[in-house]
Protein backbone atom coordinates (compact mmCIF):
# COMPACT_ATOMS: atom_id res chain seq x y z
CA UNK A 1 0.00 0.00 0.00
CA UNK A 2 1.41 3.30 -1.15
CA UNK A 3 1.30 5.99 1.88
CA UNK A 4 1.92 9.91 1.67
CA UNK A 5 5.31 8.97 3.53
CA UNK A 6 6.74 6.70 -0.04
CA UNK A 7 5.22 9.68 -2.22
CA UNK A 8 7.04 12.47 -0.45
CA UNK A 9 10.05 10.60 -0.78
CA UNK A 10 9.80 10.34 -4.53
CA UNK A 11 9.00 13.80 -4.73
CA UNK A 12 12.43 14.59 -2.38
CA UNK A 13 14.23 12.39 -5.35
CA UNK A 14 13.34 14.16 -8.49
CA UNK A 15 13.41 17.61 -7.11
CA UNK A 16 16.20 17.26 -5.23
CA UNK A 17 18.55 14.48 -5.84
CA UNK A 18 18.34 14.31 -9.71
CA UNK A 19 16.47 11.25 -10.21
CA UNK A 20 15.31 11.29 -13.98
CA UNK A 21 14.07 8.84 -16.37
CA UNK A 22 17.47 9.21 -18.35
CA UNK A 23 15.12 7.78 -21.48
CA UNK A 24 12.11 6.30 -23.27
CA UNK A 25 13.67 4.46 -26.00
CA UNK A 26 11.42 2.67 -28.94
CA UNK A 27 13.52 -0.01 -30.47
CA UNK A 28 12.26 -0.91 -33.94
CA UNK A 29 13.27 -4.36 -36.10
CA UNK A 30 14.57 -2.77 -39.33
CA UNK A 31 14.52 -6.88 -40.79
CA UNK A 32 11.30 -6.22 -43.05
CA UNK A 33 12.85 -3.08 -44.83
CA UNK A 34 15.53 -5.36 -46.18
CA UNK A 35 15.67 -4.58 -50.30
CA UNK A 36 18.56 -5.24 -52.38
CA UNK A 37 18.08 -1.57 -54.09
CA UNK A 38 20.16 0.90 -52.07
CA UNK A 39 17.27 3.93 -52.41
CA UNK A 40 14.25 1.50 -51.73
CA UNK A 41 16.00 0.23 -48.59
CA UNK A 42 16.54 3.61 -47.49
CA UNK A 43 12.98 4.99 -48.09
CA UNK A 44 11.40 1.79 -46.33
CA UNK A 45 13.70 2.83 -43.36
CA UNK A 46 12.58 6.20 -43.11
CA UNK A 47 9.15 5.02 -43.88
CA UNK A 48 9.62 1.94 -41.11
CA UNK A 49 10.49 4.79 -38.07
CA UNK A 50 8.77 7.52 -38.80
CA UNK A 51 5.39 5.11 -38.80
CA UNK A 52 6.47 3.37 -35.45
CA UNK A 53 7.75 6.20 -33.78
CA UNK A 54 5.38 9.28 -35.01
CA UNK A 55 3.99 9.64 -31.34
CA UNK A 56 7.27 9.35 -29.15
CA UNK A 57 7.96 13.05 -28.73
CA UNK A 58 4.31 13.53 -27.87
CA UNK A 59 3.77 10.81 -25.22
CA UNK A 60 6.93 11.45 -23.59
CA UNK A 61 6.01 14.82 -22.63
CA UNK A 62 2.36 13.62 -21.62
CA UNK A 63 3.51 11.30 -18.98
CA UNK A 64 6.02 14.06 -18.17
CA UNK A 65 3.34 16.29 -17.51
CA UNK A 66 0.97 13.81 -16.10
CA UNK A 67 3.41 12.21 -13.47
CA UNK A 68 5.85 15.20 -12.41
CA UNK A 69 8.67 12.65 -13.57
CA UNK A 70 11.69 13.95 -15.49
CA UNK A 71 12.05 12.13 -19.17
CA UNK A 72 15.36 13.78 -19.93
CA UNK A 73 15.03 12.23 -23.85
CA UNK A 74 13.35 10.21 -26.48
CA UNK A 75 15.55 7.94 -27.95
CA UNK A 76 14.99 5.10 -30.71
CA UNK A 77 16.81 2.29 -31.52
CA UNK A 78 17.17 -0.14 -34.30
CA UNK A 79 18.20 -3.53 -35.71
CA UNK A 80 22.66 -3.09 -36.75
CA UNK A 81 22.87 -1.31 -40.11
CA UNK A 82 25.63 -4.23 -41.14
CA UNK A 83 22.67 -6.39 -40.76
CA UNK A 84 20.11 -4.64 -42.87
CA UNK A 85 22.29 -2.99 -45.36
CA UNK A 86 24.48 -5.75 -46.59
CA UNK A 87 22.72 -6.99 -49.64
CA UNK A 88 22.11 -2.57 -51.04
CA UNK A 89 25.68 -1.89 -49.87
CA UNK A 90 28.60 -1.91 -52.33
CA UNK A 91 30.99 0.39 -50.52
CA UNK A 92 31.17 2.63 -47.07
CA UNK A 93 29.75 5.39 -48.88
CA UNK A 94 26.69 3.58 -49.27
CA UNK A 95 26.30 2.76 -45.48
CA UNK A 96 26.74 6.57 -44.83
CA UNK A 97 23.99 7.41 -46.47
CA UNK A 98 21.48 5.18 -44.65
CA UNK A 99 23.04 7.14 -41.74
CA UNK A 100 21.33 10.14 -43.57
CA UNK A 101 18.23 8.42 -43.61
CA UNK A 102 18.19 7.68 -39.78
CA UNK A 103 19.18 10.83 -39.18
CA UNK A 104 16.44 12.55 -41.22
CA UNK A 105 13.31 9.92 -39.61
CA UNK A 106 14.93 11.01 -36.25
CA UNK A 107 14.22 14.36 -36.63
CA UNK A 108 10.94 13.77 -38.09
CA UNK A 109 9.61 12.27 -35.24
CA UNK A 110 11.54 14.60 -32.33
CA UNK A 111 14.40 11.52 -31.38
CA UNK A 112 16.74 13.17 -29.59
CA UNK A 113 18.97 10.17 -30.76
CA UNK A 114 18.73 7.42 -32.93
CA UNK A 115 21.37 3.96 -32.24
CA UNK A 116 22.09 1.29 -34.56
CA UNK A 117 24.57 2.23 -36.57
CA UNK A 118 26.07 -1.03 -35.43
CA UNK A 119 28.15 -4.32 -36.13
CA UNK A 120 28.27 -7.43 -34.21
CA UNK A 121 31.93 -8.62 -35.02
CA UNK A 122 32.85 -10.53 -31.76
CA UNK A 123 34.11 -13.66 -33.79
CA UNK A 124 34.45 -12.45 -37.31
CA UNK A 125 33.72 -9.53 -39.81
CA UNK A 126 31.31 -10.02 -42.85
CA UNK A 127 32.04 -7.78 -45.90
CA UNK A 128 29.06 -5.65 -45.00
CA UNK A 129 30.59 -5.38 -41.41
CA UNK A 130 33.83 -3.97 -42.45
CA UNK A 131 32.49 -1.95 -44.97
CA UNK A 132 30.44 -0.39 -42.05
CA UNK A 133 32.86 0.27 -39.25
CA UNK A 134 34.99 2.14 -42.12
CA UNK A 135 32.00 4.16 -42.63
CA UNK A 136 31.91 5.28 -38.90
CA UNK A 137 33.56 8.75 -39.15
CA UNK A 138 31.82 9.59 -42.28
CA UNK A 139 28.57 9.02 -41.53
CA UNK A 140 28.97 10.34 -37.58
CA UNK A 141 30.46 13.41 -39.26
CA UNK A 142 27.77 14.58 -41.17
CA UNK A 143 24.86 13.48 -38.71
CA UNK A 144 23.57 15.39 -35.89
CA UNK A 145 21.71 12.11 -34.20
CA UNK A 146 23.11 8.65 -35.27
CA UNK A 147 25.21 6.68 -32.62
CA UNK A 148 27.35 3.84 -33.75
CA UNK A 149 28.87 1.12 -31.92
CA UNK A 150 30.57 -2.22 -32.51
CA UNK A 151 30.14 -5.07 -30.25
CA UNK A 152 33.96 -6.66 -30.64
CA UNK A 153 34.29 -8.93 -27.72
CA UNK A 154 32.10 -11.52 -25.60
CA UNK A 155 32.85 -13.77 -22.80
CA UNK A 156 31.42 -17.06 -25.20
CA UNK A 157 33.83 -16.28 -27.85
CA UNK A 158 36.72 -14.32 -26.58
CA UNK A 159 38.15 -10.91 -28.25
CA UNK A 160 38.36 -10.29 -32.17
CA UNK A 161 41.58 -8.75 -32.39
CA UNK A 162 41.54 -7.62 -35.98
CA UNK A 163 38.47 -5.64 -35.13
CA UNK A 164 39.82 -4.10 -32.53
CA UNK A 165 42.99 -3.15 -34.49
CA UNK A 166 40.34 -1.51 -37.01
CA UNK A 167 38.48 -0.02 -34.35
CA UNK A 168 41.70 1.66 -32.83
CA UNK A 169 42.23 2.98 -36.17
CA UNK A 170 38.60 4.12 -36.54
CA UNK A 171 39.05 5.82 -32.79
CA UNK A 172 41.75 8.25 -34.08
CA UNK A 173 40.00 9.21 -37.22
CA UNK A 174 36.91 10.50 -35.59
CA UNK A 175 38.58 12.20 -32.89
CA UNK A 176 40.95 13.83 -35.67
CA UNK A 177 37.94 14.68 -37.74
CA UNK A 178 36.44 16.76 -35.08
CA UNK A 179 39.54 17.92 -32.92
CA UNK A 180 38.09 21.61 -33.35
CA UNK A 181 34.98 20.48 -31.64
CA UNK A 182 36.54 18.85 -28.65
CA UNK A 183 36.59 15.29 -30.86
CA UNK A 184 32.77 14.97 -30.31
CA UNK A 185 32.20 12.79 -32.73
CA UNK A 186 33.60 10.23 -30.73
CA UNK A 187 31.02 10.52 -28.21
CA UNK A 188 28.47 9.13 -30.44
CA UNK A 189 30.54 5.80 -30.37
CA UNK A 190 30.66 2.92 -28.42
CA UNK A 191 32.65 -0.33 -28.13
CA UNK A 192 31.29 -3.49 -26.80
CA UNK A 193 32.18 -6.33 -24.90
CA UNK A 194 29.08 -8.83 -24.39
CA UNK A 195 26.58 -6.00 -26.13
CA UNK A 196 23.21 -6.56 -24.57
CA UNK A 197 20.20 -6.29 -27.26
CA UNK A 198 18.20 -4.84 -25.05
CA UNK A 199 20.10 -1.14 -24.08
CA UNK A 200 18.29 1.74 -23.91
CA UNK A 201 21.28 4.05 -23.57
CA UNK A 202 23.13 5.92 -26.20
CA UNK A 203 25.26 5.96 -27.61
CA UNK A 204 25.47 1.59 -27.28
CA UNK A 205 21.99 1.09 -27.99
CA UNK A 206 20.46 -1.12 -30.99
CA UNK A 207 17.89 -3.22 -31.68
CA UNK A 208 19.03 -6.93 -31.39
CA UNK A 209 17.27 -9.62 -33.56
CA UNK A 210 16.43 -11.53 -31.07
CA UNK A 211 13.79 -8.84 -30.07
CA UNK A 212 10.21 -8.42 -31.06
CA UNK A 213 9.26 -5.89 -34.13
CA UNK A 214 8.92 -2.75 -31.52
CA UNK A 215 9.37 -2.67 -27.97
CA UNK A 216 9.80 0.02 -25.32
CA UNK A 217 12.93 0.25 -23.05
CA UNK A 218 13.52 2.98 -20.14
CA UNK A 219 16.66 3.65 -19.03
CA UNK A 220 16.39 4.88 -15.25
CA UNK A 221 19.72 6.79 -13.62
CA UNK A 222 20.07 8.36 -10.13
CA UNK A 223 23.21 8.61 -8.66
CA UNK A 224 22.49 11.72 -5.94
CA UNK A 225 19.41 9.26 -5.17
CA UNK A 226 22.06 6.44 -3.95
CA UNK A 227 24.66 8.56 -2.82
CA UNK A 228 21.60 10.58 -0.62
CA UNK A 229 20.70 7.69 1.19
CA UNK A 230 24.22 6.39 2.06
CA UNK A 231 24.66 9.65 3.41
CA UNK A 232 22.15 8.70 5.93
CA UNK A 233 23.73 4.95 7.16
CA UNK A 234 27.25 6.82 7.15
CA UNK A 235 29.58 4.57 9.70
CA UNK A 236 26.77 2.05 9.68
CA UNK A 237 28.34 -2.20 8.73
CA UNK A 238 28.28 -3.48 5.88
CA UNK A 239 25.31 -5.44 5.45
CA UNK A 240 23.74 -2.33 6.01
CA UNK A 241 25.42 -0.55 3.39
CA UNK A 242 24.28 -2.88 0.76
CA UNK A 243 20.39 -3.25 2.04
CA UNK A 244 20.16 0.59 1.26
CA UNK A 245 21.73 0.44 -2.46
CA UNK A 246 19.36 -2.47 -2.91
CA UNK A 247 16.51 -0.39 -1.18
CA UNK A 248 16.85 2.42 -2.88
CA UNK A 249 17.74 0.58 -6.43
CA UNK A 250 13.90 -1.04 -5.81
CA UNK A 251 12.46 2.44 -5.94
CA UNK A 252 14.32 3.92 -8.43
CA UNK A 253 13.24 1.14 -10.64
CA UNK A 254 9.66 1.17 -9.62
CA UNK A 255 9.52 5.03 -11.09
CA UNK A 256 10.86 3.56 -13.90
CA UNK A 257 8.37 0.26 -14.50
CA UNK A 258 5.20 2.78 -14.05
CA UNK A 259 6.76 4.67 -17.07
CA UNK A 260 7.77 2.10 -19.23
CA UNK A 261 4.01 0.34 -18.85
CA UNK A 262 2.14 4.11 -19.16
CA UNK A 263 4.44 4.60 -22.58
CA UNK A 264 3.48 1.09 -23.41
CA UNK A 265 -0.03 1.75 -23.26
CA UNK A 266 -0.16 4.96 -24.48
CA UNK A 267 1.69 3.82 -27.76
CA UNK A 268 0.61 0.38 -28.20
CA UNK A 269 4.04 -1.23 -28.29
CA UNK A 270 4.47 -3.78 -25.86
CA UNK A 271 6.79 -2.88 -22.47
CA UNK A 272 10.70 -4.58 -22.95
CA UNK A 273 12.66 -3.84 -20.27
CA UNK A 274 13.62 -0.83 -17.66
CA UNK A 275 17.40 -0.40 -17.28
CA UNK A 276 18.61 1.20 -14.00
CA UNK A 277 22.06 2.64 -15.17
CA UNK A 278 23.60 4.90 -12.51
CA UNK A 279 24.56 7.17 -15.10
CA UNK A 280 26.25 10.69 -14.12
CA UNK A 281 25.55 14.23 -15.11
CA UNK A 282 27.58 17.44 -14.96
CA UNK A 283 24.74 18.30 -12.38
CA UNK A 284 26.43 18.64 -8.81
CA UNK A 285 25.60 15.60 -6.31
CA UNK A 286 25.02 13.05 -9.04
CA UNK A 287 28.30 11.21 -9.29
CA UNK A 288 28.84 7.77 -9.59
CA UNK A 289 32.42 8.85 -7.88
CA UNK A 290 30.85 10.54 -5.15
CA UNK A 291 28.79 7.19 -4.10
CA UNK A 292 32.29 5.07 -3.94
CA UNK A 293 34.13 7.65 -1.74
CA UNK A 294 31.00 7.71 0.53
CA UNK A 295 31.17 3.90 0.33
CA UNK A 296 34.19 4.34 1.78
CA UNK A 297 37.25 4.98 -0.80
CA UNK A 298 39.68 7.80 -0.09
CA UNK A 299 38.84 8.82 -3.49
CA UNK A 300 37.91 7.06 -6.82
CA UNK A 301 40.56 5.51 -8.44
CA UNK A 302 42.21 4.48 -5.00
CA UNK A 303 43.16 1.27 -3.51
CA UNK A 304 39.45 -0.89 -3.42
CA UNK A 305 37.66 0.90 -6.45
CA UNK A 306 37.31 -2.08 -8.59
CA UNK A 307 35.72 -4.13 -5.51
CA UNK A 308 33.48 -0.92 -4.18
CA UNK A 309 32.25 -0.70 -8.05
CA UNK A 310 31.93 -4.49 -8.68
CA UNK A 311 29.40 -4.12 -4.81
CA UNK A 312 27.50 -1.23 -6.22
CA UNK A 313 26.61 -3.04 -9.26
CA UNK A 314 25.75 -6.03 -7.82
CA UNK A 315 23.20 -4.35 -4.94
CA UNK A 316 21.66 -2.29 -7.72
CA UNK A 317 20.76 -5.38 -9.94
CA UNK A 318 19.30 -7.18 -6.50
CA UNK A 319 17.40 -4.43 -6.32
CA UNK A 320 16.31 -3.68 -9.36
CA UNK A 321 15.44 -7.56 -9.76
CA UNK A 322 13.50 -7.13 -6.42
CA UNK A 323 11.09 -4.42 -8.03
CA UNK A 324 10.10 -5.27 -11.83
CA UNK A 325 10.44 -8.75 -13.59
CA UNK A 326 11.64 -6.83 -16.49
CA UNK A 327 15.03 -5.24 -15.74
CA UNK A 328 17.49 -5.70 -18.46
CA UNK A 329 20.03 -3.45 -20.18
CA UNK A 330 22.67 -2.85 -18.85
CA UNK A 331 21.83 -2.23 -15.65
CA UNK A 332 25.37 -1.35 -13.26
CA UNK A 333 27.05 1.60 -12.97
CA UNK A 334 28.93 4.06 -15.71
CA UNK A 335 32.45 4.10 -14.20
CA UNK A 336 33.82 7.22 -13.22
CA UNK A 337 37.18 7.08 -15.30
CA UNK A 338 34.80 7.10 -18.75
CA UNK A 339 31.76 9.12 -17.14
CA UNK A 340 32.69 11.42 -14.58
C-alpha cells in the first residue's frame, strides 16, 4: 500500500537528488525493410520509423506532464545497419547514407537520438561489417543524431583482435575529424564487450534480432538518489550498506516500471525492459564517484575501487530484480574514469 510517507520521498528524489528517467527508447526491427536496391532500402527505413515512432515526442512529454517525472530524452533504436544494409551496400559510402536516412526519420519524429549504426563482429567480420565500421567517421560526421557502436568482444567467444585493431584505427579518425569540436564525434561511439540487445542508452543502444518488431525500453539513472541515502547509514556495517543500495535501487526502478508500462499503453508497443544505469551528469551531487568515496574509498581511483564498483553493481541489480520482472540493459554503474 502506497502511503503519503513513499510519495514524499519520490518527490524529495526528483526535485532534489536528480532522479530522472534518463530515457524512453522505442527499439524498432529494421529486418522487413531489407531490399537489395540501395534507395528503396533507405525509403522503407525512413518510412519503417517515422510510422512506429510518429507519437514518441508527444507521449513522452504527456507522462512528463501527467506524473511530475523527469524524461530527460526520447531515444529510438534499431536492428545493426551491417545487418540490414548488406545486400544494397557496395561500398562505405553507401552505409553513410542510410546514416542520412536515420538521421532525417529522427528528426521527423523529435528523437533526440537514434542507435544502430552497429556491427556485431565478436568472432568475425562479414564484408558488409567492415564496410560499415569504415563508414563510422563519415557518416557520424555529417549526422547530428546517429550513434554507432561495434560489439567486438564476448565472454562465449573471446576478443576479435583484428576488429579491434580496425576499431583503434577508426578511434583516431573521428577524434581527428572533429579535434576543433573537442573530438565529439567520438562521443556518439561505443565499443562493446558482451553488447546486450536490449540497451536503452546511447550511444550503445540497438535493436538486437532476437527482439520483437517494436518494444519500449527505459533507461532509469540516479546517482544523488544512492549517494543521498548512504549519506544517511554513514559509519553504519556493511550489510547495512548494501540493504540501502538495494533499497533504494527497488524504488528507483519502480519510477521507472510505471513509465515504461504508461508509454506502453499509451503507444501500443508492448513494455521490454527498464534499465537502472547509474549514469552521471555534470549536475552537482550526481556522481557515480561521489557514491564510492561515501562507500568508503579515499577517493575514486584508490586502492578498493574495482571491488566498491563491482558491490555497487551487484546491490543495484538485487534491487532492481527485487522491483520489476523486467530489468534488463545494462543495468550497473557508468564508471567514473569514462563518465565522470
Amino acid at each position: 500500500m502506497i502511503n503519503i510517507w513513499e510519495v514524499n520521498e519520490t518527490n524529495k528524489m526528483v526535485e532534489q537528488e536528480n532522479l530522472d528517467v534518463r530515457t524512453i527508447t522505442i527499439g524498432i526491427s529494421l529486418l522487413e525493410c531489407i531490399d537489395s536496391d540501395l534507395k528503396k532500402l533507405n525509403e522503407n527505413i525512413y518510412n519503417r520509423i517515422t510510422t512506429v515512432a510518429k507519437d514518441l515526442a508527444a507521449v513522452g512529454e504527456k507522462i512528463e506532464n501527467e506524473y511530475g517525472i523527469p524524461i530527460v530524452n526520447k531515444r529510438i533504436s534499431v536492428t545493426p545497419i551491417a545487418l540490414v544494409g548488406g545486400a544494397a551496400c557496395k561500398t562505405p559510402e553507401d552505409f553513410a547514407t542510410i546514416a542520412d536516412t536515420l538521421d532525417r526519420a529522427a528528426k521527423t519524429v523529435g528523437a533526440n537520438l537514434i542507435g544502430g549504426y552497429s556491427a556485431l563482429v565478436s568472432k568475425g567480420m562479414t564484408k558488409a561489417d567492415e564496410m560499415l565500421i569504415h563508414s563510422i567517421p563519415m557518416a557520424l560526421c555529417r549526422t547530428e543524431r546517429v550513434c554507432s557502436s561495434v560489439n567486438l568482444a564476448s565472454t562465449k567467444t573471446g576478443i576479435n583482435m583484428d576488429a579491434v585493431k580496425l576499431m583503434g584505427e577508426i578511434l583516431l579518425e573521428l577524434a581527428e575529424q572533429s579535434k576543433d569540436r573537442d573530438s565529439a564525434d567520438c562521443m556518439k561511439l561505443v565499443v562493446f564487450c558482451n553488447a546486450p540487445d536490449d540497451n536503452p542508452f546511447m550511444a550503445g543502444a540497438f535493436h538486437g534480432v532476437t527482439e520483437a518488431d517494436a518494444i519500449i525500453n527505459v533507461g532509469v539513472s540516479g546517482p544523488g538518489v544512492v549517494k543521498t541515502a548512504l549519506e544517511k547509514v554513514r559509519g553504519e556495517n556493511f550489510e547495512v550498506l548494501c540493504e540501502t543500495i538495494k533499497k533504494t535501487a527497488f524504488k528507483v526502478t519502480r519510477v521507472g516500471q510505471l513509465v515504461a508500462q504508461e508509454a506502453s499503453r499509451l503507444l501500443n508497443i508492448p513494455f521490454g525492459i527498464v534499465d537502472l544505469s547509474l549514469a552521471p551528469t555534470p549536475a552537482i551531487g550526481d556522481s557515480v564517484a561521489d557514491i564510492l568515496c561515501e562507500i568508503g574509498l579515499e577517493y575514486a581511483g584508490a586502492p578498493g575501487t574495482t571491488a566498491a564498483l563491482a558491490m555497487l553493481n551487484d546491490q543495484v541489480k538485487k534491487g532492481g530484480v527485487m522491483a520489476s520482472s523486467y530489468v534488463g540493459g545494462l543495468s550497473g554503474a557508468f564508471i567514473p574514469v569514462s563518465e565522470d
